[in-house]
C-alpha atoms as a PDB file:
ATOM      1  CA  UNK A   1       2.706  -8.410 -27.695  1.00  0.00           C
ATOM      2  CA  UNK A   2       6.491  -7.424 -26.920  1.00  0.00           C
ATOM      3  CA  UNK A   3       5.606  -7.576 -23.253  1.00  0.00           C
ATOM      4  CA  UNK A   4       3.831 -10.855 -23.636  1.00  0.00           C
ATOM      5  CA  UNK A   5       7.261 -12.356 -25.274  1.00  0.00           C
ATOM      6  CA  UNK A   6       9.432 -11.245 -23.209  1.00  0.00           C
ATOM      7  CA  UNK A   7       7.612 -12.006 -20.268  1.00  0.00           C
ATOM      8  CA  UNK A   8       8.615 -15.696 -21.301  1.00  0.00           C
ATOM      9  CA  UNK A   9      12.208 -14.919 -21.790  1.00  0.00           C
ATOM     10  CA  UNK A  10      13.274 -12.569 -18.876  1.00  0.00           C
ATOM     11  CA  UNK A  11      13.276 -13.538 -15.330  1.00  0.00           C
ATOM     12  CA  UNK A  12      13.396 -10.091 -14.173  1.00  0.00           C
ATOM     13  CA  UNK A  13       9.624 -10.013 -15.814  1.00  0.00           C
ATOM     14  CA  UNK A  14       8.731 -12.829 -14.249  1.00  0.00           C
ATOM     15  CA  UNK A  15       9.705 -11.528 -10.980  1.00  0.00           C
ATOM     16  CA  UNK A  16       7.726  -8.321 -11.895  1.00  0.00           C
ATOM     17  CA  UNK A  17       4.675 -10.003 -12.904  1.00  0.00           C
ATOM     18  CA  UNK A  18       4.192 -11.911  -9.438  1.00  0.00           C
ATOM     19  CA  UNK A  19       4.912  -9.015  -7.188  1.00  0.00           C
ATOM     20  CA  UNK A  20       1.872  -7.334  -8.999  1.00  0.00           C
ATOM     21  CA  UNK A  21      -0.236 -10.066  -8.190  1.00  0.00           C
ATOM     22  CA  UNK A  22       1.282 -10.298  -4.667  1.00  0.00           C
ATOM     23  CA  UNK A  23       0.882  -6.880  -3.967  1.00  0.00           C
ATOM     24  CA  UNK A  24      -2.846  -6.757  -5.489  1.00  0.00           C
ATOM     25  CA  UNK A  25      -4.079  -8.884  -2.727  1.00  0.00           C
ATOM     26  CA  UNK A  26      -2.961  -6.462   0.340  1.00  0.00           C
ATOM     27  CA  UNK A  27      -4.231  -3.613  -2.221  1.00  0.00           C
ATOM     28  CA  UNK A  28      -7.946  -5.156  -2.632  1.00  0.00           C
ATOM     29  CA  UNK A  29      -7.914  -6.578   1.225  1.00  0.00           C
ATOM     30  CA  UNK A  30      -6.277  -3.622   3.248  1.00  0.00           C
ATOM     31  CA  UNK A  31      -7.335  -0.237   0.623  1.00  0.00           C
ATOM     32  CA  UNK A  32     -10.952  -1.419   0.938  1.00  0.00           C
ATOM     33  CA  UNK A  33     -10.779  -0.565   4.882  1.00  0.00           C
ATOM     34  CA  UNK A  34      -8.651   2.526   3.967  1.00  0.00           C
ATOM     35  CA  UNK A  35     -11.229   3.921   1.240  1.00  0.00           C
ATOM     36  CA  UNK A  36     -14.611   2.801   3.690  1.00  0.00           C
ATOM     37  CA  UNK A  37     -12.698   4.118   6.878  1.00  0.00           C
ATOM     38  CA  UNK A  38     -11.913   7.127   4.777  1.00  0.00           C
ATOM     39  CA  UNK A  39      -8.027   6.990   6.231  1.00  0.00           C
ATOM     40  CA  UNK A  40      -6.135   7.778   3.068  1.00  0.00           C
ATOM     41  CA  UNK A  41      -4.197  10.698   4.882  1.00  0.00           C
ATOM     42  CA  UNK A  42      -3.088   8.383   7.548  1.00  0.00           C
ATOM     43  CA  UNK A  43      -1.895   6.095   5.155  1.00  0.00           C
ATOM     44  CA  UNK A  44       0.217   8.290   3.730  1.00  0.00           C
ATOM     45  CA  UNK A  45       1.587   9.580   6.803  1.00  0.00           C
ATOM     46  CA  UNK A  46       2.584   5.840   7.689  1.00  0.00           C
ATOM     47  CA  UNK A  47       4.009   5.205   4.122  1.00  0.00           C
ATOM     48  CA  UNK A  48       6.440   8.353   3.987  1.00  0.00           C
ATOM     49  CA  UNK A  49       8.259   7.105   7.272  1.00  0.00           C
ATOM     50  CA  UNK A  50       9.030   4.125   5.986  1.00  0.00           C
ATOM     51  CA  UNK A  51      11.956   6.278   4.387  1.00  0.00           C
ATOM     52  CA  UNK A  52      13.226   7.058   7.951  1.00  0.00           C
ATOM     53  CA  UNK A  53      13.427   3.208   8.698  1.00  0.00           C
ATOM     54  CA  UNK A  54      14.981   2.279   5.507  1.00  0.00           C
ATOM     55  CA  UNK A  55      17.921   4.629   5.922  1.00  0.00           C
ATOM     56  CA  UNK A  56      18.662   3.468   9.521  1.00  0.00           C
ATOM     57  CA  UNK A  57      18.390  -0.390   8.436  1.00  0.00           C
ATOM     58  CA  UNK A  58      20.955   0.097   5.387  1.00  0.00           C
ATOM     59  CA  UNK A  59      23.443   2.531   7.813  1.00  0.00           C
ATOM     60  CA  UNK A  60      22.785  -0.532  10.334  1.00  0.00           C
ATOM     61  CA  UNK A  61      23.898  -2.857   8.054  1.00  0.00           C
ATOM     62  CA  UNK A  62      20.475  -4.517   8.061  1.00  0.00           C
ATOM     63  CA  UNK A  63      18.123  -5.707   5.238  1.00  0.00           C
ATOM     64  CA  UNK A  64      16.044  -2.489   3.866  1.00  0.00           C
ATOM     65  CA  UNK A  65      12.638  -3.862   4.175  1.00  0.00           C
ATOM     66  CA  UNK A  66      13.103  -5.111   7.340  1.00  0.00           C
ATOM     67  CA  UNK A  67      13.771  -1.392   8.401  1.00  0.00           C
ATOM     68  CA  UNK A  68      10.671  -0.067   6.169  1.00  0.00           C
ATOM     69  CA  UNK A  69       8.412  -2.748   7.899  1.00  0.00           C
ATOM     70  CA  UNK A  70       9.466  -1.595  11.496  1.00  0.00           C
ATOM     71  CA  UNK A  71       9.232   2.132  10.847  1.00  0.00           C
ATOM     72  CA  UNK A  72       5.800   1.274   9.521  1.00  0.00           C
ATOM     73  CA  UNK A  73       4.322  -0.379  12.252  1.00  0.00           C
ATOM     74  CA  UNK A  74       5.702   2.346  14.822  1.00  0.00           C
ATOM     75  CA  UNK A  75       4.246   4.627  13.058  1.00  0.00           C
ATOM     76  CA  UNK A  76       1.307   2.855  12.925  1.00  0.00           C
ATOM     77  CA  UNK A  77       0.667   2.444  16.601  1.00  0.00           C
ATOM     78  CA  UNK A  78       1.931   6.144  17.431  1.00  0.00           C
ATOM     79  CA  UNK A  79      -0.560   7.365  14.904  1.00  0.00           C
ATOM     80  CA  UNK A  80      -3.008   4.853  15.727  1.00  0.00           C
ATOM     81  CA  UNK A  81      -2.845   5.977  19.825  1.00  0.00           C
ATOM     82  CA  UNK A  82      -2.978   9.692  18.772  1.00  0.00           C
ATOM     83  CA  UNK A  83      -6.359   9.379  16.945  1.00  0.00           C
ATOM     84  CA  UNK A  84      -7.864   7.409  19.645  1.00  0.00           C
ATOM     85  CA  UNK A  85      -6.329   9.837  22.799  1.00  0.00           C
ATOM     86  CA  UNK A  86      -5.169  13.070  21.429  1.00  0.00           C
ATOM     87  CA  UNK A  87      -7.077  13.539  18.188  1.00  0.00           C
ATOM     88  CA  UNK A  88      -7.645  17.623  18.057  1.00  0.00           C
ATOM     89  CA  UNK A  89      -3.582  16.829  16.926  1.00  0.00           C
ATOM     90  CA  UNK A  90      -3.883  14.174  14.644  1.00  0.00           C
ATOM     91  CA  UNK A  91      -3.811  16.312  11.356  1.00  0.00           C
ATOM     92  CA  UNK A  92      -0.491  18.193  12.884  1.00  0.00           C
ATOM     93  CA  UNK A  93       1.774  14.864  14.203  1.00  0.00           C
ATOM     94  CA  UNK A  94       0.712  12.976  10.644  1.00  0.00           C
ATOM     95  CA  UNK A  95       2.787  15.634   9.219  1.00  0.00           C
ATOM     96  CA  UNK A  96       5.489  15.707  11.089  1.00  0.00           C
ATOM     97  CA  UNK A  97       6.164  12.460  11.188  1.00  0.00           C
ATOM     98  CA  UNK A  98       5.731  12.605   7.558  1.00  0.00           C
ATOM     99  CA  UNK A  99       8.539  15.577   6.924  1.00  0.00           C
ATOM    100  CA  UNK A 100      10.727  13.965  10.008  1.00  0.00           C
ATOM    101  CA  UNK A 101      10.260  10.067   8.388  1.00  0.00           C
ATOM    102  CA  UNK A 102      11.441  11.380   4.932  1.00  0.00           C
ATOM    103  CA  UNK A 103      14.278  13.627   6.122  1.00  0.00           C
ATOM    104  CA  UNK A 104      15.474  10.827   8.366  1.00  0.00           C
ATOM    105  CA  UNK A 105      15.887   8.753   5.762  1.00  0.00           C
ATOM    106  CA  UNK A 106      17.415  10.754   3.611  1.00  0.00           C
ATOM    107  CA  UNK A 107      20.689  11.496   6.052  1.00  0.00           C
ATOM    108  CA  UNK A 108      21.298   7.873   6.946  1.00  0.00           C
ATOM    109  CA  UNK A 109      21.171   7.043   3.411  1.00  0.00           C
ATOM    110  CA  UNK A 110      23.218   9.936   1.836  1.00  0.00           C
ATOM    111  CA  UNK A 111      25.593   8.531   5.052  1.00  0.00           C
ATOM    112  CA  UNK A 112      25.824   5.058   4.503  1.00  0.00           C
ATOM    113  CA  UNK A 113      29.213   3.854   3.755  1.00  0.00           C
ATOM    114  CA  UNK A 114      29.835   2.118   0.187  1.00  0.00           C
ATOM    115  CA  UNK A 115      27.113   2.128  -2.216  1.00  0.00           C
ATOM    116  CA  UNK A 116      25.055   4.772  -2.468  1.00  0.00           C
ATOM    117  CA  UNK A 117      21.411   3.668  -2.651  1.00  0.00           C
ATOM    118  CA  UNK A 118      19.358   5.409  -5.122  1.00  0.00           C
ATOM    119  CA  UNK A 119      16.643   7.256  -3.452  1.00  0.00           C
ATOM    120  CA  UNK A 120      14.315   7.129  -6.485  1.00  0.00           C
ATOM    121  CA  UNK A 121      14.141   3.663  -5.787  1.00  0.00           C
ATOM    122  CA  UNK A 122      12.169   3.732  -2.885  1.00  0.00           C
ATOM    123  CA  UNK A 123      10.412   6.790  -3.573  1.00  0.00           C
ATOM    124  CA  UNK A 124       9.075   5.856  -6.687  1.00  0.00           C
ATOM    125  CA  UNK A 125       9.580   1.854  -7.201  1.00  0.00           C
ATOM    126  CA  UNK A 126      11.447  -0.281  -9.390  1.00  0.00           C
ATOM    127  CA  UNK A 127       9.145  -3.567 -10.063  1.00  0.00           C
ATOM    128  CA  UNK A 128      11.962  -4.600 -12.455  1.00  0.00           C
ATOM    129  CA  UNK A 129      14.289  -5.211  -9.682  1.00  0.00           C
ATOM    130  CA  UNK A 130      12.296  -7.355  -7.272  1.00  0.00           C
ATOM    131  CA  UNK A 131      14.453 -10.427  -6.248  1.00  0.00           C
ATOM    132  CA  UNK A 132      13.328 -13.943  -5.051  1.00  0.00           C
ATOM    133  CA  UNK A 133      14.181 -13.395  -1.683  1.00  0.00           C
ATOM    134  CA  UNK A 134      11.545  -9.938  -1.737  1.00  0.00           C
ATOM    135  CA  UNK A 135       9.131 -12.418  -3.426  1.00  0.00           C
ATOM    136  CA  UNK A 136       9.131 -14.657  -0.602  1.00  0.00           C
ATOM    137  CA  UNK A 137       8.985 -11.859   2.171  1.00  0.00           C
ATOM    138  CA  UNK A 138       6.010 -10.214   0.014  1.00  0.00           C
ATOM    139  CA  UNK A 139       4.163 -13.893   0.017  1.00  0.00           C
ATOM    140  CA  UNK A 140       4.608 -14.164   3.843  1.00  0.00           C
ATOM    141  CA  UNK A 141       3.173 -10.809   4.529  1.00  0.00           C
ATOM    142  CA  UNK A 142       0.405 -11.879   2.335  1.00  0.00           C
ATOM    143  CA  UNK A 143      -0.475 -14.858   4.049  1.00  0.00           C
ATOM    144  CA  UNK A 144      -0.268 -13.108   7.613  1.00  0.00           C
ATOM    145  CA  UNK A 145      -2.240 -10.291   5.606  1.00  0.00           C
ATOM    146  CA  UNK A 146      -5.518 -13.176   4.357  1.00  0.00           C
ATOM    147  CA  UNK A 147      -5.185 -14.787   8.120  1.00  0.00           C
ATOM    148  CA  UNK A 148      -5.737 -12.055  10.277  1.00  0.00           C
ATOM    149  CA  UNK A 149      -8.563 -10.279   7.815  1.00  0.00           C
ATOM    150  CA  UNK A 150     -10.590 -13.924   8.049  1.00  0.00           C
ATOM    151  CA  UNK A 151     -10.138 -14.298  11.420  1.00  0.00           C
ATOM    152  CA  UNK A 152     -11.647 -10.575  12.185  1.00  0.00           C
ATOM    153  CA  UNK A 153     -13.382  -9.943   8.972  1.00  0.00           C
ATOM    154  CA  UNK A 154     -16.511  -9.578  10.934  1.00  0.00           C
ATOM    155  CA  UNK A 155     -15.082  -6.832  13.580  1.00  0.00           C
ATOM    156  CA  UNK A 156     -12.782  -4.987  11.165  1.00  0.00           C
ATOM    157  CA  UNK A 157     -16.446  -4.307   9.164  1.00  0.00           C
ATOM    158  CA  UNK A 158     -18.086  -3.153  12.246  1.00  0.00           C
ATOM    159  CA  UNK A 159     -15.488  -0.888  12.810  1.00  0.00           C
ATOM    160  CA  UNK A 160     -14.982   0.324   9.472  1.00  0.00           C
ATOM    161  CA  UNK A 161     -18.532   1.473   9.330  1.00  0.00           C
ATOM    162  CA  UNK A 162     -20.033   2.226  12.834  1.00  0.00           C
ATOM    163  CA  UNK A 163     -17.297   1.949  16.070  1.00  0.00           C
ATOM    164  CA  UNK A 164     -19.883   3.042  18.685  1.00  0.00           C
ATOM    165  CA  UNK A 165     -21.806  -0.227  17.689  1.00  0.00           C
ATOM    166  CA  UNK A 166     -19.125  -2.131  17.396  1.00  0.00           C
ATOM    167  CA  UNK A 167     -18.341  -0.971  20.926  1.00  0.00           C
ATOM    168  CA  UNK A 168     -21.346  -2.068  22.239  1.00  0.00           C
ATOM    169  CA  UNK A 169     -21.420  -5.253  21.045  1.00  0.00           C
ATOM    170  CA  UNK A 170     -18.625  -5.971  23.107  1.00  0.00           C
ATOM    171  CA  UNK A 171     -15.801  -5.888  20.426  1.00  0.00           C
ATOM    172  CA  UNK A 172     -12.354  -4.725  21.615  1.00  0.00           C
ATOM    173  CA  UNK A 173     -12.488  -1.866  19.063  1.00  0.00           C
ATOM    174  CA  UNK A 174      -8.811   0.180  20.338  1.00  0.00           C
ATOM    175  CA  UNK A 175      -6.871  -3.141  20.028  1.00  0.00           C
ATOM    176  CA  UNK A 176      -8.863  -3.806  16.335  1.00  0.00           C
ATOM    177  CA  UNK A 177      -7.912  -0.375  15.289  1.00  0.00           C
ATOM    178  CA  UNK A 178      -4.460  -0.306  15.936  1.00  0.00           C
ATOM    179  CA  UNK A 179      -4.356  -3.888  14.183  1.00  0.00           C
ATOM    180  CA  UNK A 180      -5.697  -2.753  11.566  1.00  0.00           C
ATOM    181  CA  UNK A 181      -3.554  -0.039  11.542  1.00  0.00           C
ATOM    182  CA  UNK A 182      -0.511  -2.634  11.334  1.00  0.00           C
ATOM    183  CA  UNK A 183      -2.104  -4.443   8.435  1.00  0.00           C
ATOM    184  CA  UNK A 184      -2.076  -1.105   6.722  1.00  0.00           C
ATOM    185  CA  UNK A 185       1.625  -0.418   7.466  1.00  0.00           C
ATOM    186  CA  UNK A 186       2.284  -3.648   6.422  1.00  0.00           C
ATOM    187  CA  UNK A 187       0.477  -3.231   2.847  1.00  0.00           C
ATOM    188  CA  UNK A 188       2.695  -0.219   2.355  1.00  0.00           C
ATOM    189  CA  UNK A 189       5.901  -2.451   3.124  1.00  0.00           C
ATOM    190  CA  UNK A 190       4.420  -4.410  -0.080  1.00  0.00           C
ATOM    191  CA  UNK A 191       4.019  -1.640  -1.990  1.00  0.00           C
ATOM    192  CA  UNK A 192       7.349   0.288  -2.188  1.00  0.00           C
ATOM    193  CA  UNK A 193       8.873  -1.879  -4.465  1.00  0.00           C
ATOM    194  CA  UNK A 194       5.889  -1.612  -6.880  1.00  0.00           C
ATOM    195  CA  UNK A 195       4.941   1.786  -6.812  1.00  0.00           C
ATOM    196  CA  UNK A 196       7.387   3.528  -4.392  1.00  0.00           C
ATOM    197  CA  UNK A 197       6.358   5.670  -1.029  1.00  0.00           C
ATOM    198  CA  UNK A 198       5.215   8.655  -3.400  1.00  0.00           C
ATOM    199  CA  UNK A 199       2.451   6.699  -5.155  1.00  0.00           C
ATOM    200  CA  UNK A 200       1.306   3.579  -2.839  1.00  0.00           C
ATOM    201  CA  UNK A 201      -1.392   5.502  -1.546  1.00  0.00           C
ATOM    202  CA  UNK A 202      -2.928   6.136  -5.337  1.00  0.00           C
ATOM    203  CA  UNK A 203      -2.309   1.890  -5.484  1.00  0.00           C
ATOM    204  CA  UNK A 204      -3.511   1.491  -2.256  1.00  0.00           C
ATOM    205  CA  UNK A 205      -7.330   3.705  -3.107  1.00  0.00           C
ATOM    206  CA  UNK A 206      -7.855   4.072  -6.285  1.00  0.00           C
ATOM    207  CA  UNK A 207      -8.986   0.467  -7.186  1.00  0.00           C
ATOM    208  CA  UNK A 208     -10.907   0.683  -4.088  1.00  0.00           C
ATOM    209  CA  UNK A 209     -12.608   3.907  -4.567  1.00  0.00           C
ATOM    210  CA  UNK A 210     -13.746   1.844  -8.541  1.00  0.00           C
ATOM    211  CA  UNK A 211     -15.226  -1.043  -6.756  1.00  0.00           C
ATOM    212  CA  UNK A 212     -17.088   1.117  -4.064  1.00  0.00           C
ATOM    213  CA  UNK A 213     -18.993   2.925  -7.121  1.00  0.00           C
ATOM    214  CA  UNK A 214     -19.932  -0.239  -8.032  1.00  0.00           C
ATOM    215  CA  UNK A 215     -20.670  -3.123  -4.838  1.00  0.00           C
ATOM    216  CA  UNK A 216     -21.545  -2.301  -1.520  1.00  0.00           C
ATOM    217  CA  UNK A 217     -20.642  -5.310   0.538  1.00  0.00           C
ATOM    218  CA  UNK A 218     -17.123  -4.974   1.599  1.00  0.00           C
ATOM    219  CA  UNK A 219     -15.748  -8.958   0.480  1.00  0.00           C
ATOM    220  CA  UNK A 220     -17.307  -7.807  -2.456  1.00  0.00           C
ATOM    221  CA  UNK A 221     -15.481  -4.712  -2.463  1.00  0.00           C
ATOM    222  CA  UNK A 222     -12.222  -6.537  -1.735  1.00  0.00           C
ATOM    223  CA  UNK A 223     -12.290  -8.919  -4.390  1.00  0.00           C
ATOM    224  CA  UNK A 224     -13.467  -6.737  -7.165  1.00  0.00           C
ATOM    225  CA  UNK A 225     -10.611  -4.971  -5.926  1.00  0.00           C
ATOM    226  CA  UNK A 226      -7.897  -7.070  -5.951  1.00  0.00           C
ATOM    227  CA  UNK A 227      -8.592  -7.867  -9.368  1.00  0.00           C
ATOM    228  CA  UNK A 228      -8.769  -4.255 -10.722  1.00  0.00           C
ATOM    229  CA  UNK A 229      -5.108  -3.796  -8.887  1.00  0.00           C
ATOM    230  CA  UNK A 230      -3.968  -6.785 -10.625  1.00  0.00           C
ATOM    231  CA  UNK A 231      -5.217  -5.706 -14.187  1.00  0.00           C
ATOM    232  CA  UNK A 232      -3.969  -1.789 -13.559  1.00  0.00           C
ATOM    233  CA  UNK A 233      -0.187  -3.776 -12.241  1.00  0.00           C
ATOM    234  CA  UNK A 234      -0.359  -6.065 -15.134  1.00  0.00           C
ATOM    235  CA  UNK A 235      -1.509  -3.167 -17.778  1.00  0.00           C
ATOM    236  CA  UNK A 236       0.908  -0.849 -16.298  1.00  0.00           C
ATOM    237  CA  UNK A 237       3.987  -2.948 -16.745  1.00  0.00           C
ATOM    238  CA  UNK A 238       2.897  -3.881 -20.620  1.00  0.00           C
ATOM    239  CA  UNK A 239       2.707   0.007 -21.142  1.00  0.00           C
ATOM    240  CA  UNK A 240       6.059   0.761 -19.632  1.00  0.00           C
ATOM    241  CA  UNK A 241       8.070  -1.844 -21.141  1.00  0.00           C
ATOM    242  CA  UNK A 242       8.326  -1.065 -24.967  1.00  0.00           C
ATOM    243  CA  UNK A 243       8.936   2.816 -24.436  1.00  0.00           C
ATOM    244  CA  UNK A 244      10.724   2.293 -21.418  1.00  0.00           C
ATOM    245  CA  UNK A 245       9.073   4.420 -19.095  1.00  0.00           C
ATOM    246  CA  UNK A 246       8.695   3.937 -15.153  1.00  0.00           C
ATOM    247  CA  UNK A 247       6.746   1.080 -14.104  1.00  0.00           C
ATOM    248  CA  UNK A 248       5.619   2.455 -10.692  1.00  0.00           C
ATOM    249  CA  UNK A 249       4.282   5.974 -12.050  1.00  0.00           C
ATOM    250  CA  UNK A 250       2.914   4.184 -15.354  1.00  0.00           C
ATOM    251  CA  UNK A 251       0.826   1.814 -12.960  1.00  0.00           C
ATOM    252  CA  UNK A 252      -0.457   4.645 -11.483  1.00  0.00           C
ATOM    253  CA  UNK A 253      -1.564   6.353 -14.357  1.00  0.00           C
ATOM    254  CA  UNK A 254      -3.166   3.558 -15.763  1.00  0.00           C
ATOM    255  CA  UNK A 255      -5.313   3.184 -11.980  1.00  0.00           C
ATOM    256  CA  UNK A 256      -5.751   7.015 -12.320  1.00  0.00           C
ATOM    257  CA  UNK A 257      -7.028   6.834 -15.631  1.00  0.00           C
ATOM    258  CA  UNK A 258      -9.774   3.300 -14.836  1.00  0.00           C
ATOM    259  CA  UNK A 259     -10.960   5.592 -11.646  1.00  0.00           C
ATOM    260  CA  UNK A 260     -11.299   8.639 -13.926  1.00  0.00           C
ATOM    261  CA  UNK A 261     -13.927   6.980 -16.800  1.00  0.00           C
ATOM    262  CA  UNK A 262     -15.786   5.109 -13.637  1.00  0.00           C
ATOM    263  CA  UNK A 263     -16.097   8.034 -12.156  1.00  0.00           C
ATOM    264  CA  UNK A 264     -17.501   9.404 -15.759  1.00  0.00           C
ATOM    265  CA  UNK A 265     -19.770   5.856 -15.865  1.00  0.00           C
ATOM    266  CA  UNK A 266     -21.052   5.892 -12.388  1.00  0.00           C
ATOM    267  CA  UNK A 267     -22.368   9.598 -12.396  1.00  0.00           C
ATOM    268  CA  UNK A 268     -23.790   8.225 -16.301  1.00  0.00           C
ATOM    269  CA  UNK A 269     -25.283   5.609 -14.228  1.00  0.00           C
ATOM    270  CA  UNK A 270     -26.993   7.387 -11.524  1.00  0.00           C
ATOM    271  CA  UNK A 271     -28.588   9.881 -13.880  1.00  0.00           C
ATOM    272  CA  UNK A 272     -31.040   7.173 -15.497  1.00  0.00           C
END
């Protein structure tokens, strides 16, 4: 009930409560393909160089999430073209790009003239401190985001599941992959703010992997989805604010803790 008042009173709240529900929709859309395409490891290899491209944007003089969302989709594609041509090395250039991504970052921040940014706000989030002009960046990634998923909702599934058929039903499955590759880079742009680079692969699963154990049809998937993201966001965020603890890692606990007792339900389930 202290959350619930002050969400009326504090801007800053405000602010927090719509990036949740901005960043639910990539999380229900995008994590369904990364839980069903079982590419949680190359998620996080794409999320942890984001670092590297948000140190050379604010040495640059240049916004930070510009930086994070152009690191992201490099990665992306370089990752993207190693699993498709050179994939006996996939496991070994994920993390390398992971240590060299975070490192990176790390040097052009700790050398960036003037303020020094605080690292733990990009490694694990700060939700409090989204501004308007973030909200408005997150909202146009979002609509780019619901666009391109309509328009190839139908091919990303095939792919998802089965790429040989997909193949041979004429679909141009490299150039899908590697788009859907940049939609997942992109989803991790959303997510720093909320959750930081640590934890936006738990955000970006974990209320996928819940609706899998229950629906099997992937819009299903990503609506049930989107709304378990925006309940774990909103829950998360109530929690945090009267003891003052981290929003990022509380929302994260609370997704932890939902995927934990469905886990617990589901095996309940199948045993009757």
């Amino acid at each position: 009930m202290e959350f619930v008042a002050a969400l009326f009173e504090y801007r800053f709240l405000q602010f927090a409560v719509a990036a949740s529900l901005l960043a639910s929709i990539s999380c229900g859309m995008v994590g369904t393909y990364v839980v069903v395409k079982r590419m949680g490891y190359l998620a996080g290899g794409i999320a942890h160089t984001v670092l590297g491209g948000i140190g050379v944007a604010l040495f640059a003089g240049y916004p930070a999430m510009l930086g994070a969302l152009v690191a992201a989709i490099v990665t992306a594609l370089i990752l993207g073209c190693v699993r498709l041509y050179w994939r006996e090395q996939e496991d070994l250039l994920i993390g390398a790009l992971w240590a060299v991504g975070m490192a990176v970052g790390v040097i052009f921040i700790a050398k960036t003239p003037g303020y020094q940014v605080d690292l733990m706000t990009y490694l694990f989030g700060n939700i409090l401190l989204v501004s308007s002009a973030q909200l408005w960046l997150m909202l146009g990634l979002n609509v780019f985001l619901v666009v391109i998923i309509l328009l190839y909702f139908k091919h990303f599934e095939a792919i998802a599941f089965d790429e040989e058929f997909a193949r041979l039903r004429g679909s141009p499955v490299t150039a899908l992959y590697l788009l859907l590759l940049c939609l997942i880079a992109v989803s991790v742009v959303l997510l720093v703010r909320i959750v930081g680079l640590i934890l936006v692969i738990a955000l970006l699963t974990l209320p996928a992997a819940i609706a899998r154990q229950y629906v099997y049809n992937v819009a299903h998937m990503m609506v049930l989805s989107t709304g378990a993201t925006a309940v774990f966001c909103l829950a998360g965020l109530a929690l945090a604010y009267g003891p003052d603890l981290p929003a990022g890692a509380t929302i994260v606990l609370v997704a932890a803790a939902a995927y934990l007792v469905s886990t617990v339900v589901a095996k309940w389930r199948a045993g009757f």
